[in-house]
C-alpha atoms as a PDB file:
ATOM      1  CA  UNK A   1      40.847  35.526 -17.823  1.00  0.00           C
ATOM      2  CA  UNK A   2      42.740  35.453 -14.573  1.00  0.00           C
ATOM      3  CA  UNK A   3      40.787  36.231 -11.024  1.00  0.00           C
ATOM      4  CA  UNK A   4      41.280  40.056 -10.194  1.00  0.00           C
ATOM      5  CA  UNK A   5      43.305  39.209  -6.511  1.00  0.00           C
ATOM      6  CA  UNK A   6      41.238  42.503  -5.550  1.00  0.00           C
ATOM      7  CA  UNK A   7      38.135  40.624  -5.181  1.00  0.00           C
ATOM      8  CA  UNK A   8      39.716  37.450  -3.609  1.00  0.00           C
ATOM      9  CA  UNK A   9      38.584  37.318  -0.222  1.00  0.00           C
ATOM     10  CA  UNK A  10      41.589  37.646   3.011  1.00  0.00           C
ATOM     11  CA  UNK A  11      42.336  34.677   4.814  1.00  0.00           C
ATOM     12  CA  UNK A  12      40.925  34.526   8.209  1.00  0.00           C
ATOM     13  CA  UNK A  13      43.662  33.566  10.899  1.00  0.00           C
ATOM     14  CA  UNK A  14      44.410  30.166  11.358  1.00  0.00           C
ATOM     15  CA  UNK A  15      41.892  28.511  14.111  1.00  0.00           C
ATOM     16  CA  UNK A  16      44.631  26.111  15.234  1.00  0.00           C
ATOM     17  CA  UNK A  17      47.068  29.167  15.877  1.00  0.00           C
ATOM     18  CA  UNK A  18      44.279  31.055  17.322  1.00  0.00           C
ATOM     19  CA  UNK A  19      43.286  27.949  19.835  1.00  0.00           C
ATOM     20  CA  UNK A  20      47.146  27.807  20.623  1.00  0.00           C
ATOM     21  CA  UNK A  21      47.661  31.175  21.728  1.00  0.00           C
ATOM     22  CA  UNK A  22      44.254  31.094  23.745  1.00  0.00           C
ATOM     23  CA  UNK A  23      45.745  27.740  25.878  1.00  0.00           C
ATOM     24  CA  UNK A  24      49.177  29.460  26.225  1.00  0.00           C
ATOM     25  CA  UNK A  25      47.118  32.599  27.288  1.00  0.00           C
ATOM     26  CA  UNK A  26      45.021  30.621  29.558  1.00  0.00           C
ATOM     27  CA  UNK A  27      48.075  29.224  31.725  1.00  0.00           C
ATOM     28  CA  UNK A  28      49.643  33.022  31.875  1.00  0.00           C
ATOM     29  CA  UNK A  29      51.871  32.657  29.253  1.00  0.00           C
ATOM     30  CA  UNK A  30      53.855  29.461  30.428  1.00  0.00           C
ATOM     31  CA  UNK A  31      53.959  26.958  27.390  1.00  0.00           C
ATOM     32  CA  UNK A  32      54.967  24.552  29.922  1.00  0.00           C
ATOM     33  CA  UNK A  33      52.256  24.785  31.733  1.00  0.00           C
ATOM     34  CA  UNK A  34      50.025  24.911  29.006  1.00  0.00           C
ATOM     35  CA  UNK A  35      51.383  21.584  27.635  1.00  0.00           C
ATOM     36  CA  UNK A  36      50.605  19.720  30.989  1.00  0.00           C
ATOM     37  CA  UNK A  37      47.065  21.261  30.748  1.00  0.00           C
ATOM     38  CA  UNK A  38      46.338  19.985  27.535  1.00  0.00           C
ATOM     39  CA  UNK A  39      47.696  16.317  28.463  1.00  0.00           C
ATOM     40  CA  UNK A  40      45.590  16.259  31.944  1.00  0.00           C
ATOM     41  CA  UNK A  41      42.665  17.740  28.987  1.00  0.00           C
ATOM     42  CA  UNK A  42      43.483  14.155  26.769  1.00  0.00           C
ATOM     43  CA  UNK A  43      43.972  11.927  29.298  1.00  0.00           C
ATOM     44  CA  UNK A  44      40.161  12.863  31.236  1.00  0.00           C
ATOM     45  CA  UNK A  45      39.054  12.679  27.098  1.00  0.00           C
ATOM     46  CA  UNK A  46      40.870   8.886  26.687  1.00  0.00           C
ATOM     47  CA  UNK A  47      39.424   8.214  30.519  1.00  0.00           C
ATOM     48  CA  UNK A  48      35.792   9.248  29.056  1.00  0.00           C
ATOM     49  CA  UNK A  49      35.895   7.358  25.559  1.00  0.00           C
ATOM     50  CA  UNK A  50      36.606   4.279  27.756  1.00  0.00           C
ATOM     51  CA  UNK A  51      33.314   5.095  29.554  1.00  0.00           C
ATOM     52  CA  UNK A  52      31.468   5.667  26.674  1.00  0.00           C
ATOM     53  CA  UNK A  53      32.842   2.543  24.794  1.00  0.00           C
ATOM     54  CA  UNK A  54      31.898   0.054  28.016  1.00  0.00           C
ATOM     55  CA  UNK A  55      28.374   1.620  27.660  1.00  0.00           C
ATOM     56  CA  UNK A  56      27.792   1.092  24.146  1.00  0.00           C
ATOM     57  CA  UNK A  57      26.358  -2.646  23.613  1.00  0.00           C
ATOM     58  CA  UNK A  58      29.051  -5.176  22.132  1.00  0.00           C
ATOM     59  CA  UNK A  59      26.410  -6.406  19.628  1.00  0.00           C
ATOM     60  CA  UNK A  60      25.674  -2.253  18.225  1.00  0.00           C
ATOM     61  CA  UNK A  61      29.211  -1.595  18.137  1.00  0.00           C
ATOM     62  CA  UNK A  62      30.322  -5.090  16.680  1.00  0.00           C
ATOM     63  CA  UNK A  63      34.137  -4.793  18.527  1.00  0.00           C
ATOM     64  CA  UNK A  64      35.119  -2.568  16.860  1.00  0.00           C
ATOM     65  CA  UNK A  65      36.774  -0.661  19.255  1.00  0.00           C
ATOM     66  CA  UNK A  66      40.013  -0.983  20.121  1.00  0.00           C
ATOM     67  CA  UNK A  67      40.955  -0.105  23.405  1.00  0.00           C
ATOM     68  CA  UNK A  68      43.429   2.429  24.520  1.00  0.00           C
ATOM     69  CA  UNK A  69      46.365   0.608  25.357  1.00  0.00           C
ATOM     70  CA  UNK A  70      47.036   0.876  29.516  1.00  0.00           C
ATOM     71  CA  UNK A  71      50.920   1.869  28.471  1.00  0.00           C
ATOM     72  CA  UNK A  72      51.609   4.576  25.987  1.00  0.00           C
ATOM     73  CA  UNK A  73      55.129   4.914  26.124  1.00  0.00           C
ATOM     74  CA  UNK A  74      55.041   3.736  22.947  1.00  0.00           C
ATOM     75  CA  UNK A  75      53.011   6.752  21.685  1.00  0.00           C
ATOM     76  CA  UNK A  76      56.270   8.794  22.266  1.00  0.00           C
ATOM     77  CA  UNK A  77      58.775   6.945  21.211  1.00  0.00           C
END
């Protein structure tokens, strides 16, 4: 017997839609700006893996870390 769609519960909105508008909101409405916010955001995230990676002990994490390369042009190509 097929599932009454009365009963089915609504989708909620999309959290990655929801998060997008918020950081477009958050820089006044310029994407632009928005995009240059999130990029600073990554790069002080890459900047604090590093950290984290040259604290962990070689031996615990066995090399198994790659690290981020110093050049990412490559990322956008």
């Amino acid at each position: 017997m097929p599932a009454n769609p009365e009963n089915q519960p609504t989708p909620g909105p999309d959290p990655l839609e929801v998060a997008t508008d918020l950081a477009i909101a958050a820089c006044g409405g310029d994407v632009r700006s928005a995009i240059k916010a999130l990029i600073v955001a990554n790069e002080y995230l890459e900047w604090e893996v590093k950290q984290l990676q040259a604290a962990v002990s070689n031996g615990y994490a066995r090399g198994k870390f790659e690290p981020v390369p110093p050049d990412r042009k490559d990322w956008y190509d």
